[in-house]
C-alpha atoms as a PDB file:
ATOM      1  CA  UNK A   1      -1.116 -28.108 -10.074  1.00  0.00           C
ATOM      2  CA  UNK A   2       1.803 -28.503  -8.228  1.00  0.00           C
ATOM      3  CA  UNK A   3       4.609 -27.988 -10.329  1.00  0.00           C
ATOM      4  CA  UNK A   4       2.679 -24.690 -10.925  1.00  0.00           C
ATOM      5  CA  UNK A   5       2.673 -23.767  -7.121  1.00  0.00           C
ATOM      6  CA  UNK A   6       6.101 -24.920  -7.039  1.00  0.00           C
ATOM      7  CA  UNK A   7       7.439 -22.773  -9.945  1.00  0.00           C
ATOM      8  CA  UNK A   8       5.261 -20.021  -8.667  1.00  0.00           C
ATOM      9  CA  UNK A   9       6.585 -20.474  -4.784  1.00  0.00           C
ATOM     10  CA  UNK A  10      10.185 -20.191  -6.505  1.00  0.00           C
ATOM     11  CA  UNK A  11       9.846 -16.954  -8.405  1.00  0.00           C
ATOM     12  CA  UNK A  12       9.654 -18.782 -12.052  1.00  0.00           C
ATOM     13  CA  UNK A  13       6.742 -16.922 -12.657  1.00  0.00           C
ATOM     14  CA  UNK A  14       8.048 -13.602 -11.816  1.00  0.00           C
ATOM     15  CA  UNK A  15       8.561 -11.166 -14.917  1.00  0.00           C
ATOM     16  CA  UNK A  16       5.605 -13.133 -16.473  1.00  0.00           C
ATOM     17  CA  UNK A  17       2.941 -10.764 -17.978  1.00  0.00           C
ATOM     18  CA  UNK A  18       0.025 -11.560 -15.639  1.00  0.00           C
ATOM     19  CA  UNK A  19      -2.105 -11.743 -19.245  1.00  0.00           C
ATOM     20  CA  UNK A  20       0.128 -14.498 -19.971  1.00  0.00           C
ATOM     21  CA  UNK A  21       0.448 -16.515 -17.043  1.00  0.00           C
ATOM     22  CA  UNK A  22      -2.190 -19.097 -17.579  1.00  0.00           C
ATOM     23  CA  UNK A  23      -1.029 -19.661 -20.953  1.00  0.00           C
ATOM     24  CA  UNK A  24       2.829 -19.823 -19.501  1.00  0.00           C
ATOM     25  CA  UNK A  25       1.345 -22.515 -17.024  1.00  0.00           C
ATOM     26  CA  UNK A  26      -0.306 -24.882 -19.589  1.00  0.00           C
ATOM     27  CA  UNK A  27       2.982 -24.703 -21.738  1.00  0.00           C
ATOM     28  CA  UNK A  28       5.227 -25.100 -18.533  1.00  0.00           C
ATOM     29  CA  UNK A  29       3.047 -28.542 -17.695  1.00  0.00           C
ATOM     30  CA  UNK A  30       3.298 -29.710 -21.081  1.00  0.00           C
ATOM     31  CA  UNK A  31       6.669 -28.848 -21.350  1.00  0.00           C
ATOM     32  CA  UNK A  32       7.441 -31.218 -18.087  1.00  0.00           C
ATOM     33  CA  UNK A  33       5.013 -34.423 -19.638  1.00  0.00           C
ATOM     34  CA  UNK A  34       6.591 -34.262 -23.061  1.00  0.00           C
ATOM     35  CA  UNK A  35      10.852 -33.939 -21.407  1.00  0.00           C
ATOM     36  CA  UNK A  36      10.398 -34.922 -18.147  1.00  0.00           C
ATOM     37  CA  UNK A  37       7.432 -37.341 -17.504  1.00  0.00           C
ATOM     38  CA  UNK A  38       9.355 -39.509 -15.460  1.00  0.00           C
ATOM     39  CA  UNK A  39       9.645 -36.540 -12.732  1.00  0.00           C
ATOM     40  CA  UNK A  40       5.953 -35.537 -12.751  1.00  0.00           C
ATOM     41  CA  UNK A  41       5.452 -39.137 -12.537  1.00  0.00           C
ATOM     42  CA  UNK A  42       7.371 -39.139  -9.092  1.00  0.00           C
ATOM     43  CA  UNK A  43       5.358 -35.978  -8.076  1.00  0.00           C
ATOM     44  CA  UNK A  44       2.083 -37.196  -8.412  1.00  0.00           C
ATOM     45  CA  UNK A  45       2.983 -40.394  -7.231  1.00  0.00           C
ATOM     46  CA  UNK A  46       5.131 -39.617  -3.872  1.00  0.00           C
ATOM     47  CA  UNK A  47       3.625 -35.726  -3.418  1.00  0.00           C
ATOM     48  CA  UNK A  48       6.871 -34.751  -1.598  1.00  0.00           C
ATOM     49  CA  UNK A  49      10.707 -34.484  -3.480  1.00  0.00           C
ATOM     50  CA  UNK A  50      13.539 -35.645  -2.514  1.00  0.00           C
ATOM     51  CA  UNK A  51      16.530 -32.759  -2.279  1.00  0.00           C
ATOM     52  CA  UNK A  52      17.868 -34.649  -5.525  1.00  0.00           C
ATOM     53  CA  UNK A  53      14.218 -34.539  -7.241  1.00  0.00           C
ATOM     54  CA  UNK A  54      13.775 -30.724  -6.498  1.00  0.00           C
ATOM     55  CA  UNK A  55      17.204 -30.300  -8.125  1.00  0.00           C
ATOM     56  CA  UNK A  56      16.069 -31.704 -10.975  1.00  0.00           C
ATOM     57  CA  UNK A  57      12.003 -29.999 -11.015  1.00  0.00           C
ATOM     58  CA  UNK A  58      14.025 -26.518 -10.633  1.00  0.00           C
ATOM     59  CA  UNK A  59      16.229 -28.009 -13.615  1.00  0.00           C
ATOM     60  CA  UNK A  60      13.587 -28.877 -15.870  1.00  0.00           C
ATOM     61  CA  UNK A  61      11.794 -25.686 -15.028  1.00  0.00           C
ATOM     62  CA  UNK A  62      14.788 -23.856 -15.921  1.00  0.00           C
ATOM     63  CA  UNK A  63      14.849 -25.543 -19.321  1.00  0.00           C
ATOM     64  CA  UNK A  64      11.086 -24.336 -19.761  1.00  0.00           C
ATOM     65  CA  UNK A  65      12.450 -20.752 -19.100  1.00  0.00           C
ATOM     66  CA  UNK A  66      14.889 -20.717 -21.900  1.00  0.00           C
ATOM     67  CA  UNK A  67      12.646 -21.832 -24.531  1.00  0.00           C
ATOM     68  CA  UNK A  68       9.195 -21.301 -23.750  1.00  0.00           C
ATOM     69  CA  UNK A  69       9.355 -17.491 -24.968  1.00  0.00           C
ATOM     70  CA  UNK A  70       7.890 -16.361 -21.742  1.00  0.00           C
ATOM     71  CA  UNK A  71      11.226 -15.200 -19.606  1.00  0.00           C
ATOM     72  CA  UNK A  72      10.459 -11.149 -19.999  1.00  0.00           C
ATOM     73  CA  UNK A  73      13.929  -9.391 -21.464  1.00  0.00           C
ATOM     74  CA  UNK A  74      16.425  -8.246 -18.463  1.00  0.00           C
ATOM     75  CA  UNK A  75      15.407  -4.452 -18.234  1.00  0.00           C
ATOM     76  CA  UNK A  76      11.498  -5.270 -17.656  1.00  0.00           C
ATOM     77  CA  UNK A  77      12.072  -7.833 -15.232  1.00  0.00           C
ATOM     78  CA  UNK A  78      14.465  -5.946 -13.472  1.00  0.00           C
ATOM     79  CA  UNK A  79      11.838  -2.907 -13.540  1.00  0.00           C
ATOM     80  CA  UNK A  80      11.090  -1.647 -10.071  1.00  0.00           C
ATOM     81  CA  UNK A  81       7.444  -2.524  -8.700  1.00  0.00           C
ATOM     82  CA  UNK A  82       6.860   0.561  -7.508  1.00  0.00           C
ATOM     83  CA  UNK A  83       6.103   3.807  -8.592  1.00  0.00           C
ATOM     84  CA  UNK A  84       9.207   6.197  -8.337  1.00  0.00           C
ATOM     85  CA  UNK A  85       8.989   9.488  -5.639  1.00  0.00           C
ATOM     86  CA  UNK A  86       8.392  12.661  -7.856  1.00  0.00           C
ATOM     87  CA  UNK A  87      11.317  14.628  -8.173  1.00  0.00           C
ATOM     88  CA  UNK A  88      12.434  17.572  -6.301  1.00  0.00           C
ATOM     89  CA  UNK A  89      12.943  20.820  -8.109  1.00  0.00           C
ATOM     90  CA  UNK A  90      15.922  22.202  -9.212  1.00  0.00           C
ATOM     91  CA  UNK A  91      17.176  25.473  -7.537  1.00  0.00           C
ATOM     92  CA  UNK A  92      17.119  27.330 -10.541  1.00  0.00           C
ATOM     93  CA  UNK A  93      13.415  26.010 -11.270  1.00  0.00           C
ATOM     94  CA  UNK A  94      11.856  27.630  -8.261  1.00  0.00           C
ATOM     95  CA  UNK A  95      11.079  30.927  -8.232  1.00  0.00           C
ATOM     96  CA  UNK A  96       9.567  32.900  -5.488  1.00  0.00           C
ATOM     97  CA  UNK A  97       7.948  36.174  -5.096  1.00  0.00           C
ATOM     98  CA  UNK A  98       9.526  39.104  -4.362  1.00  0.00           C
ATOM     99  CA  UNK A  99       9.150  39.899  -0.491  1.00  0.00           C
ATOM    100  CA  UNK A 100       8.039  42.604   0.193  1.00  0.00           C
ATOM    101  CA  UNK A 101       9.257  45.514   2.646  1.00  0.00           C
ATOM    102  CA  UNK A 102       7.103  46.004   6.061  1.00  0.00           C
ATOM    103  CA  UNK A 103       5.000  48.874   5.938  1.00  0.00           C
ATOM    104  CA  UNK A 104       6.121  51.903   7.755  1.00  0.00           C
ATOM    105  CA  UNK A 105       5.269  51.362  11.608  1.00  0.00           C
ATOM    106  CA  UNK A 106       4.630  47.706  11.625  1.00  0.00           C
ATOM    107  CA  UNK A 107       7.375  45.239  12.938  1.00  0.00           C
ATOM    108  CA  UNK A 108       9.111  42.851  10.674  1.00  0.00           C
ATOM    109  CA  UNK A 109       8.869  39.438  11.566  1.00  0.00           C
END
């Protein structure tokens, strides 16, 4: 659970298909028992890293990325969150009506 929160509280898990992500968090835990059981050893055991040890958890975590299949490609990712403003028209695409003169005897204005 909290190599999850970690990787989460990092932005690992950004540009993961929220359908995915539990799926991407049992393969990122047994990615880090089968390579690096010696490091979740040290987490469960001591519950707080060293500066060296969260080199090494944002290493391994890293090495998940690049061949678990879950890292989304570049242009989705970078995809902005929100919606974009509607666009303005183009001068030549609005058209008024024709005004109209003032009726004799009335003031324009």
């Amino acid at each position: 659970m909290a190599v999850t929160l970690f990787a989460v509280n990092n932005g690992y898990f950004d540009g993961i298909d929220i359908k995915k992500a539990l799926s991407a968090e049992k393969s990122l835990r047994d990615h880090l028992k089968d390579k690096y059981g010696s490091l979740v050893k040290v987490m469960e055991d001591k519950k707080d890293l060293s500066e060296g040890e969260e080199k090494s958890l944002k290493a391994a975590i890293e090495d998940w990325k690049k061949v678990s299949g879950f890292e989304m490609p570049q242009k989705e990712a970078a995809a902005p969150s929100k919606p974009a403003a509607p666009a303005k028209p183009s001068a030549s695409a609005e058209v008024s009506a024709p005004k109209k003169p003032a009726a004799p005897g009335k003031a324009r204005g």
